[in-house]
N, C-alpha and C. Protein backbone atom coordinates (compact mmCIF):
# COMPACT_ATOMS: atom_id res chain seq x y z
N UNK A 1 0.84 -1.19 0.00
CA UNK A 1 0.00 0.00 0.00
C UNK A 1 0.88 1.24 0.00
N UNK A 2 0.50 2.19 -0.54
CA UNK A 2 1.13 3.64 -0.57
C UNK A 2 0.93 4.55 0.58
N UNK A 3 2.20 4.60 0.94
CA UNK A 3 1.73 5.35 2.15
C UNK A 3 2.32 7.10 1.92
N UNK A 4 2.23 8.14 1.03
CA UNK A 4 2.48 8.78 0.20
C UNK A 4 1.22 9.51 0.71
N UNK A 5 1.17 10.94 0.90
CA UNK A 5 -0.21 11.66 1.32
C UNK A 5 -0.64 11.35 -0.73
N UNK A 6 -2.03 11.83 -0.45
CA UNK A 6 -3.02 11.79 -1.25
C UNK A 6 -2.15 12.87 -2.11
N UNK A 7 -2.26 14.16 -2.47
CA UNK A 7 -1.79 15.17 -3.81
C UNK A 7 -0.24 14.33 -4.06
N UNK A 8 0.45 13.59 -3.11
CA UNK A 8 1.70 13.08 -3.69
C UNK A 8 1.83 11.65 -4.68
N UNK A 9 0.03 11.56 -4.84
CA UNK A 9 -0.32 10.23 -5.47
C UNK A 9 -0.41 10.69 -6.60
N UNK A 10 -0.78 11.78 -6.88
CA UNK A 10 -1.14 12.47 -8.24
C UNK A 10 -0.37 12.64 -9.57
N UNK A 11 -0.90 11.96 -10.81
CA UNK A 11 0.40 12.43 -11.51
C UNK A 11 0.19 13.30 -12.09
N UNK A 12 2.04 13.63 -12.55
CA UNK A 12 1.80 15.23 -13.17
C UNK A 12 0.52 15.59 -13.86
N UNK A 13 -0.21 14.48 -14.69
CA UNK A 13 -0.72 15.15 -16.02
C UNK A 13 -2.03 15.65 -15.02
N UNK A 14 -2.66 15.02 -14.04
CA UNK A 14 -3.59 14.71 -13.13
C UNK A 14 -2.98 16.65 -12.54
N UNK A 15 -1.80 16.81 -12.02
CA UNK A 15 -1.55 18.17 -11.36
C UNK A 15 -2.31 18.82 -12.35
N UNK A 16 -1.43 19.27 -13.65
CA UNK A 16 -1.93 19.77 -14.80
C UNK A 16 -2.74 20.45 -14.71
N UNK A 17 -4.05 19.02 -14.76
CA UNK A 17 -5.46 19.75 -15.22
C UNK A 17 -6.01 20.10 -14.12
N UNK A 18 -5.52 20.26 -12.65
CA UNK A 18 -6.09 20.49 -11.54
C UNK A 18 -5.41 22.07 -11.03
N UNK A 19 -3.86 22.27 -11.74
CA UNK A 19 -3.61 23.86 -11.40
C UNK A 19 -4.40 24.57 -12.98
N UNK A 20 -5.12 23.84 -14.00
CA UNK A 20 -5.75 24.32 -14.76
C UNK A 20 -7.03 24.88 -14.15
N UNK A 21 -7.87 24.27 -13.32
CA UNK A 21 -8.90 24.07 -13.12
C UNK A 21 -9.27 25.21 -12.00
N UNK A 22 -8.13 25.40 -11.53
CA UNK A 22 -7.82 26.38 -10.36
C UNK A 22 -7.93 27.79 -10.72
N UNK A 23 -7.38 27.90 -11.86
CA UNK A 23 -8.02 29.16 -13.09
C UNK A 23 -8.75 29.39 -13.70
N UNK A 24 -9.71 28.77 -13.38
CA UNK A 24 -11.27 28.75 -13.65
C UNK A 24 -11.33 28.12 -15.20
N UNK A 25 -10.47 27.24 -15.99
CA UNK A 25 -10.51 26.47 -17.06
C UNK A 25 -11.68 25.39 -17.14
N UNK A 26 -12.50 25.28 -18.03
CA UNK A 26 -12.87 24.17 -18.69
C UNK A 26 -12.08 23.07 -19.40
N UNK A 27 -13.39 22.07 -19.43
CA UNK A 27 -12.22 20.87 -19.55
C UNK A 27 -12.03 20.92 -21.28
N UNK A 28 -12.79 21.69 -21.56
CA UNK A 28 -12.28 22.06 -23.31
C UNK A 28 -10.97 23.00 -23.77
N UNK A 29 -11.06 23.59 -22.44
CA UNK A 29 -10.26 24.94 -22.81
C UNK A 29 -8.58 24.48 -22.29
N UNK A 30 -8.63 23.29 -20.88
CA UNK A 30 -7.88 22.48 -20.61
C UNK A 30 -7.04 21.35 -21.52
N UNK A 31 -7.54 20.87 -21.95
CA UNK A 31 -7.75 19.78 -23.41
C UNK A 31 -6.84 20.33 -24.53
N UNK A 32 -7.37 21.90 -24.88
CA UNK A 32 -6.84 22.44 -26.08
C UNK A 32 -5.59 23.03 -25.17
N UNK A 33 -5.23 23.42 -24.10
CA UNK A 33 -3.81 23.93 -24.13
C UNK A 33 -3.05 22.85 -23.34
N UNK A 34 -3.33 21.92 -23.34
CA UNK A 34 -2.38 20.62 -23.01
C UNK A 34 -2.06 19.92 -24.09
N UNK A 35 -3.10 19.57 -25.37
CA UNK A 35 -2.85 19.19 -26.05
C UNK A 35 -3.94 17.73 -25.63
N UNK A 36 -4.42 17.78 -25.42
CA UNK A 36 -5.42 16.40 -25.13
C UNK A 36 -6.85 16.69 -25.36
N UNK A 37 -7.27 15.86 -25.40
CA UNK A 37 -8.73 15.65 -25.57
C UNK A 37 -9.52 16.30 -24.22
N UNK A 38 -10.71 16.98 -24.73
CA UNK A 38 -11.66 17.17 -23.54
C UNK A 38 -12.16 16.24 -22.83
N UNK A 39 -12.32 14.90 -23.30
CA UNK A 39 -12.91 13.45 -22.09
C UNK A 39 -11.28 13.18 -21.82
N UNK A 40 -10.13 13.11 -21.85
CA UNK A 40 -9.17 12.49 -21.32
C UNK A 40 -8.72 13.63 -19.92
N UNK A 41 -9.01 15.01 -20.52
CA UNK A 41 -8.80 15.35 -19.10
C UNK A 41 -10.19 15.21 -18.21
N UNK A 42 -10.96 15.38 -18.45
CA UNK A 42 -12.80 14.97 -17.38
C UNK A 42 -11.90 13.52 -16.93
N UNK A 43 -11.02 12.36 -17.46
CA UNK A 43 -10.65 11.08 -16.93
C UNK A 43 -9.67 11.54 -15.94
N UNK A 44 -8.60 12.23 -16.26
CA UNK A 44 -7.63 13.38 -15.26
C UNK A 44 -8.24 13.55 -14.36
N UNK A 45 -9.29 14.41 -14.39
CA UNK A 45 -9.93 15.07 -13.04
C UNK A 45 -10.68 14.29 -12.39
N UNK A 46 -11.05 13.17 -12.65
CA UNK A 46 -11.80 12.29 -11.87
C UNK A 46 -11.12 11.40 -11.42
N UNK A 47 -9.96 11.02 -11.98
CA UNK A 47 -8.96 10.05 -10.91
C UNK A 47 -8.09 11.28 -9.63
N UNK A 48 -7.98 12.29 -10.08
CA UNK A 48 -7.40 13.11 -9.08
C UNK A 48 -8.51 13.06 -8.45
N UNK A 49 -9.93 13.39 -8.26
CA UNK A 49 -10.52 13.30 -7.16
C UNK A 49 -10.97 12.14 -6.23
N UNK A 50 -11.12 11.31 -7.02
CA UNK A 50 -11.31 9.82 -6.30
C UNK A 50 -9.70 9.83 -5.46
N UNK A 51 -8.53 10.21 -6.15
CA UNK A 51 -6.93 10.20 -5.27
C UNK A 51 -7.53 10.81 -4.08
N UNK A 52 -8.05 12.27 -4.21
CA UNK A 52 -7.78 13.35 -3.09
C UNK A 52 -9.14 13.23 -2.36
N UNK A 53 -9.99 12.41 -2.87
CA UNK A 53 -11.06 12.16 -2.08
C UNK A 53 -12.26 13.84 -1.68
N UNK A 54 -12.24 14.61 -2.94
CA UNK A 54 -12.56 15.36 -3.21
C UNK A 54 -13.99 15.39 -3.88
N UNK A 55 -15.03 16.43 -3.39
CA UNK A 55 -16.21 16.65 -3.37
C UNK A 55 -16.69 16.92 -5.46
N UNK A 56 -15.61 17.33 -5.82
CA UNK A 56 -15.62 17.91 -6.98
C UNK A 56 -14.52 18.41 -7.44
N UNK A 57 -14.57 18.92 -8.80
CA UNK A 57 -13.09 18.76 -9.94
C UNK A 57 -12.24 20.50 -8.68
N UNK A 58 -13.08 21.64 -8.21
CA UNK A 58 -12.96 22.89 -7.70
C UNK A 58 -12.39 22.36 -6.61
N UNK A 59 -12.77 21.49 -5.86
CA UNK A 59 -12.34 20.96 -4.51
C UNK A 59 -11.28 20.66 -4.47
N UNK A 60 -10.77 19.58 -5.12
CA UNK A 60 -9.48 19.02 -5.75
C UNK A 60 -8.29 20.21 -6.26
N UNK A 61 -8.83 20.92 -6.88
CA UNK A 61 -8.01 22.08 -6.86
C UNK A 61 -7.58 22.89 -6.05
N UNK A 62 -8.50 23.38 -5.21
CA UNK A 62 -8.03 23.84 -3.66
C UNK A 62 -7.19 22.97 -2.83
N UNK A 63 -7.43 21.54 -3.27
CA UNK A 63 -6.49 20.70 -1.92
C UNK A 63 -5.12 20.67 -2.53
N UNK A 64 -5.16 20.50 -3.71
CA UNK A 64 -3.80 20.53 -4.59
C UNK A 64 -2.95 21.72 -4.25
N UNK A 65 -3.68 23.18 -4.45
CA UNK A 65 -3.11 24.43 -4.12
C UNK A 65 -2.69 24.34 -2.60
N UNK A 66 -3.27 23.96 -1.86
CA UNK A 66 -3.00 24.22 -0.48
C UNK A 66 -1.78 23.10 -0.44
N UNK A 67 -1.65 21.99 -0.60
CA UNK A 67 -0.39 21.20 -0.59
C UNK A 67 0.43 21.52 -1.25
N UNK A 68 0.33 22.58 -2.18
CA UNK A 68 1.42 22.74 -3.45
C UNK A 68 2.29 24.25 -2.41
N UNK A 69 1.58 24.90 -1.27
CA UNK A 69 1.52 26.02 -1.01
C UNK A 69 1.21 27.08 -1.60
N UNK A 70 -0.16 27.16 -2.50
CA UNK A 70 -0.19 28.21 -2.97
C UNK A 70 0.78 28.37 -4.26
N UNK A 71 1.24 28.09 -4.71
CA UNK A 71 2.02 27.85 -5.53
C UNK A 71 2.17 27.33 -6.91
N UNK A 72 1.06 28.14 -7.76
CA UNK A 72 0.74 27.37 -9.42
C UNK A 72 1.97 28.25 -10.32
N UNK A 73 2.13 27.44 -11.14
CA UNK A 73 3.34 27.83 -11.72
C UNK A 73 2.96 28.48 -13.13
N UNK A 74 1.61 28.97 -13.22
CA UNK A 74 1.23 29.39 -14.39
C UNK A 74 0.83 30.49 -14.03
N UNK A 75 0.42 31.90 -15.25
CA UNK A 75 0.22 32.68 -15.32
C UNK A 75 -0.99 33.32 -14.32
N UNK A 76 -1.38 34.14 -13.51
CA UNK A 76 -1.98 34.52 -12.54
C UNK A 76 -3.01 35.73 -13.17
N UNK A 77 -4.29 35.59 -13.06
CA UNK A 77 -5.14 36.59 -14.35
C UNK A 77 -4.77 37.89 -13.61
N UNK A 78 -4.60 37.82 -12.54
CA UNK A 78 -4.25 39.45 -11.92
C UNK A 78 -2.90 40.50 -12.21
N UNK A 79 -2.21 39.65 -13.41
CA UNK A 79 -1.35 39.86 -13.79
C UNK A 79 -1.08 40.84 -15.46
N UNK A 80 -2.59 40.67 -15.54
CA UNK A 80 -3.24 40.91 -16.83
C UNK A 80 -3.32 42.89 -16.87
N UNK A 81 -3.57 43.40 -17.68
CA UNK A 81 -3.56 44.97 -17.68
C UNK A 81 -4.84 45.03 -17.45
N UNK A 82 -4.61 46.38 -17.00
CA UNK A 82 -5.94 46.61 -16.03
C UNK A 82 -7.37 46.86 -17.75
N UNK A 83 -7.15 47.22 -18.48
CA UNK A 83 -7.77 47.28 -19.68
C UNK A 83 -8.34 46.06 -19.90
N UNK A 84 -7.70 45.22 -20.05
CA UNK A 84 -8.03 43.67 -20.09
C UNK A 84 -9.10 43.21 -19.13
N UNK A 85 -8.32 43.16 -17.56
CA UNK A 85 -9.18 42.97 -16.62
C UNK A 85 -10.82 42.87 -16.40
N UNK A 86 -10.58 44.33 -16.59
CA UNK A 86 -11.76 44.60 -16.09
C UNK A 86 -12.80 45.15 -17.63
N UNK A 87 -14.15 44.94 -17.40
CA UNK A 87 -14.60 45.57 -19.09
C UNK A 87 -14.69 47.27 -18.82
N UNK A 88 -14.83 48.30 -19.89
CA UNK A 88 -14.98 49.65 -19.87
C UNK A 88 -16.62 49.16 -19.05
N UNK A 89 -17.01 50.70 -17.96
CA UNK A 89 -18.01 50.93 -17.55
C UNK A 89 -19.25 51.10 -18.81
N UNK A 90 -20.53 50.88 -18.09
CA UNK A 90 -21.30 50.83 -19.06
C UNK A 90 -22.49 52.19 -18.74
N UNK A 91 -22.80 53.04 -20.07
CA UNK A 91 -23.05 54.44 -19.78
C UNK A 91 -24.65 53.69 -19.64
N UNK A 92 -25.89 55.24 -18.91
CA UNK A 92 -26.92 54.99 -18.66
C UNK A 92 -27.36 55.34 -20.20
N UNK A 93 -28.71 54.73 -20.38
CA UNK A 93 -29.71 55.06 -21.96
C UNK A 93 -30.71 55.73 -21.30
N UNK A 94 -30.72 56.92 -21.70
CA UNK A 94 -31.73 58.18 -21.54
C UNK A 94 -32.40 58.31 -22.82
N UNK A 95 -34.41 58.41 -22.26
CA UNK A 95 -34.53 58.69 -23.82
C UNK A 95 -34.05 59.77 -25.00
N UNK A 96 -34.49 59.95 -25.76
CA UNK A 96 -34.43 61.27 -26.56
C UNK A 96 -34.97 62.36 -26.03
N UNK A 97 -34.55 63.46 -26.54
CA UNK A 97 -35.42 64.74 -26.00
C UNK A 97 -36.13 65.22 -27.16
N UNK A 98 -37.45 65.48 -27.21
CA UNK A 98 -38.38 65.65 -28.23
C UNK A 98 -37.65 66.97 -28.94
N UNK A 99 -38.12 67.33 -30.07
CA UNK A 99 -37.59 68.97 -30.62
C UNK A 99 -38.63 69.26 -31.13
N UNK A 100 -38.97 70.54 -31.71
CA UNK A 100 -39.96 71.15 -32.90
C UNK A 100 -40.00 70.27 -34.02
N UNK A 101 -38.88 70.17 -34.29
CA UNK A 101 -38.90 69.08 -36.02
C UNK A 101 -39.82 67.96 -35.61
N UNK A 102 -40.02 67.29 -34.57
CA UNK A 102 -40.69 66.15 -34.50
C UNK A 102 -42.26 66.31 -34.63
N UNK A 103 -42.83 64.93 -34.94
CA UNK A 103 -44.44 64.99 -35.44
C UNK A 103 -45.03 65.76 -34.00
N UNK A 104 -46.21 66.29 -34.19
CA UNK A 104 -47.07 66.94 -32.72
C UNK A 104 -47.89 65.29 -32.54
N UNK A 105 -48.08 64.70 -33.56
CA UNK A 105 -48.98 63.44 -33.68
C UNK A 105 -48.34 62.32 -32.81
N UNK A 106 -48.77 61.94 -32.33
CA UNK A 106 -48.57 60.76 -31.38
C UNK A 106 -49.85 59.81 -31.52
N UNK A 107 -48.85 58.65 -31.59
CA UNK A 107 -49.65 57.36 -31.58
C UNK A 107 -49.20 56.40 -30.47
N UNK A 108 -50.63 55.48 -30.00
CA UNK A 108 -50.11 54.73 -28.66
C UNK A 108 -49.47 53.28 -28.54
N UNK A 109 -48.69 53.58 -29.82
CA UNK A 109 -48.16 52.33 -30.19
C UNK A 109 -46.68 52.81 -30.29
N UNK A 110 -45.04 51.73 -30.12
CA UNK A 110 -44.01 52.09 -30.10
C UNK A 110 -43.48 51.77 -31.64
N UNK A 111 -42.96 52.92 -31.93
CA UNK A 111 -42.49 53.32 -33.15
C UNK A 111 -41.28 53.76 -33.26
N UNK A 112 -39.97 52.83 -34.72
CA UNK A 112 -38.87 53.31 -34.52
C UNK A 112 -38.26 52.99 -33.50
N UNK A 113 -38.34 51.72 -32.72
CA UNK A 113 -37.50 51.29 -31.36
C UNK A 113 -37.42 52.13 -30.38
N UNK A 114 -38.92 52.81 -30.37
CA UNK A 114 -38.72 53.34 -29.08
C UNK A 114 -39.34 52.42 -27.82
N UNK A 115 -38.81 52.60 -26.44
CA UNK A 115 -39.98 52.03 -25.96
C UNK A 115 -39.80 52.38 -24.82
N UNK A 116 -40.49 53.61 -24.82
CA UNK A 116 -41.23 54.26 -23.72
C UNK A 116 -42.47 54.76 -24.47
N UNK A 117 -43.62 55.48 -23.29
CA UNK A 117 -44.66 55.88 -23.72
C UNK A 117 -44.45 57.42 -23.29
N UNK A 118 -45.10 58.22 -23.94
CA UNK A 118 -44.81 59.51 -23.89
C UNK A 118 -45.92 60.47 -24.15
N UNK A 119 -47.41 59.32 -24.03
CA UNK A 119 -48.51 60.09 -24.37
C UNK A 119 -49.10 60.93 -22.57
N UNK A 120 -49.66 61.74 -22.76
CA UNK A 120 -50.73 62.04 -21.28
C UNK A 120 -51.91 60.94 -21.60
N UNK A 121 -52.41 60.92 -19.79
CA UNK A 121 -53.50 60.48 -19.71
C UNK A 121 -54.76 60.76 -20.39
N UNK A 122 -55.03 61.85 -21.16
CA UNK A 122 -56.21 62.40 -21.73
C UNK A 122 -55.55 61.77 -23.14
N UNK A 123 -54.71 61.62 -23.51
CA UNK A 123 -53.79 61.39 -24.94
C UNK A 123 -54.34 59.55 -25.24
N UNK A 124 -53.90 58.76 -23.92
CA UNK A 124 -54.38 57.47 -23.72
C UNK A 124 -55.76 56.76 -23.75
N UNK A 125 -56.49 58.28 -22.58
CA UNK A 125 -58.04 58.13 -23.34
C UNK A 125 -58.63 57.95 -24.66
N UNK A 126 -57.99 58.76 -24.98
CA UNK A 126 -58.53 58.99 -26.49
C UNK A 126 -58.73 58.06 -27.22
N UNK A 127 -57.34 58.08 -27.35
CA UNK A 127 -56.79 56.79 -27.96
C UNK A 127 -57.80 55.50 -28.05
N UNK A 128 -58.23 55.22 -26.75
CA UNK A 128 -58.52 53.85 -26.19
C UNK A 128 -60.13 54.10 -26.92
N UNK A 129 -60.46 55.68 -26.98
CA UNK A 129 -61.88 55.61 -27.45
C UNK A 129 -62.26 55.47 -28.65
N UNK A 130 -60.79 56.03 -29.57
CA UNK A 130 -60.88 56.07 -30.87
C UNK A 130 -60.57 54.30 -31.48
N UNK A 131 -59.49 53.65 -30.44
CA UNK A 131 -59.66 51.93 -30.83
C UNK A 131 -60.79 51.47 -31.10
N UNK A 132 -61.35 51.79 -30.22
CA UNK A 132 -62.39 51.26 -29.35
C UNK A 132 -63.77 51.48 -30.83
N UNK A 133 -63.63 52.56 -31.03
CA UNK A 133 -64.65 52.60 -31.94
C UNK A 133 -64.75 52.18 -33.39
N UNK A 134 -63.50 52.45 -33.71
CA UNK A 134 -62.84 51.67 -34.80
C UNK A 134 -63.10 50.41 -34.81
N UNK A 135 -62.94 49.66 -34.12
CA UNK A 135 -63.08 47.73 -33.79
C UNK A 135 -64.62 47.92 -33.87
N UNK A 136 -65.47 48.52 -33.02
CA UNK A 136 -67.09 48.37 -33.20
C UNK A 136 -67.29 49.08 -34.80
N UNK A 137 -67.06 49.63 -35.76
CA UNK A 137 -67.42 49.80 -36.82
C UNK A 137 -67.15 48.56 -37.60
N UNK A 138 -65.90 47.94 -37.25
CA UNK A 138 -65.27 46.71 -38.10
C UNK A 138 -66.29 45.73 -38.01
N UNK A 139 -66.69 45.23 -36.67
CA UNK A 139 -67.24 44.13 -36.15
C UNK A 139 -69.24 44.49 -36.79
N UNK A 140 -69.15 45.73 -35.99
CA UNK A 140 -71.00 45.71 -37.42
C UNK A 140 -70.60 45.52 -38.90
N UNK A 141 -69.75 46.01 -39.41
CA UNK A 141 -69.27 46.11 -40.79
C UNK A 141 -69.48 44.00 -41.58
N UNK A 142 -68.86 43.69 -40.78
CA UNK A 142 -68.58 42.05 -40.84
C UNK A 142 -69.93 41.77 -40.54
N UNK A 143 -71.01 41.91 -39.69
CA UNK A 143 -72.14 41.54 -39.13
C UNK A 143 -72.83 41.54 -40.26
N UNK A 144 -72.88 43.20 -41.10
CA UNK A 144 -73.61 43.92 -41.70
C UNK A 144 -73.41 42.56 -43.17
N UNK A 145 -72.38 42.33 -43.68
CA UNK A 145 -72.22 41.30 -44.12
C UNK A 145 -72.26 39.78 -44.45
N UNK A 146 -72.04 39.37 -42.79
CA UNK A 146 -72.81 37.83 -42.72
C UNK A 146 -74.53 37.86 -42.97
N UNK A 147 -75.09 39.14 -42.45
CA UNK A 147 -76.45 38.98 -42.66
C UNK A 147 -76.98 38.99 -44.40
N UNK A 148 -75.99 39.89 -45.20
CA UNK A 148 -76.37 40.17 -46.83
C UNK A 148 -75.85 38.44 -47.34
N UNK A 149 -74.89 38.10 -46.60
CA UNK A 149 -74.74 36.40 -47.65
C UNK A 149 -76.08 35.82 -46.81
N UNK A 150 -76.56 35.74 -45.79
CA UNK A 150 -77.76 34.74 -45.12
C UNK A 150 -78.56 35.49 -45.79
N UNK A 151 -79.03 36.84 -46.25
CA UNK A 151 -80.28 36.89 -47.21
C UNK A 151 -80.41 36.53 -48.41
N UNK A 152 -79.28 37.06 -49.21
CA UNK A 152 -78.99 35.88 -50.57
C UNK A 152 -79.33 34.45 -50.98
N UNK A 153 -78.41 33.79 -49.77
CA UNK A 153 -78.90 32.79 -50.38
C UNK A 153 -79.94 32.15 -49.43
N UNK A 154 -80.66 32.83 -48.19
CA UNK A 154 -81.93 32.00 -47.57
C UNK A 154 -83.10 32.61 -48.03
């Protein structure tokens, strides 16, 4: 039997994908800069954890780091320019400000990707009365119709 702590059971390729993993790598993204397949390292990381007796591939990485002391021998993202880092801030979207050139006409529907509403309450009334009456002309209109084909031909 091996009497060898657990991370000293590990082999390199098994370290590898576990100070990979520690950098927040996928096992695709792992795979392509080792040079291996994405299921041969998922086989990597699952014999290192069954070794280290680890909850998960993240777990295993922490126990590795802590036995390694902290100590990955690869590039550190905090190392990166601050441009990189972090993304540019993101500005607020304010609507437009109306001008003279624009229509006085307003409709209660969004037009041109806008989408806010920008009518008054008396503007909305209206509106809702002028729908409103429009649809009841349509609907007798159609009525007015089914009844001229039922006299025709009854």
């Amino acid at each position: 039997m091996n009497d060898a702590t657990p991370p000293a059971r590990l082999t390199e390729r098994e370290r590898d994908c576990l100070r990979l993993v520690s950098r927040g790598r996928s096992s695709k993204e792992i795979g392509a800069e080792l040079g291996i397949s994405h299921h041969t390292v998922d086989l990597h990381l699952r014999r290192a954890i069954r070794t280290l007796g680890a909850s998960d591939r993240r777990d295993a990485a922490r126990r590795l780091e802590a036995e390694e002391g902290g100590q990955i021998p690869y590039q550190q993202l905090s190392t990166q320019p601050q441009a990189i880092a972090e993304p540019p801030p993101i500005t607020a979207i304010s609507p437009p400000i109306r001008t003279d050139r624009q229509p006085r006409f307003r409709v209660p529907f969004l037009r041109q990707g806008r989408q806010y509403n920008d009518l008054t309450s008396a503007q909305r009334i209206g509106w809702t009365f002028a729908i409103a009456a429009l649809m009841l002309i349509v609907i007798a209109n159609f009525f007015n119709g089914l009844a001229a084909l039922f006299y025709i031909t009854g």
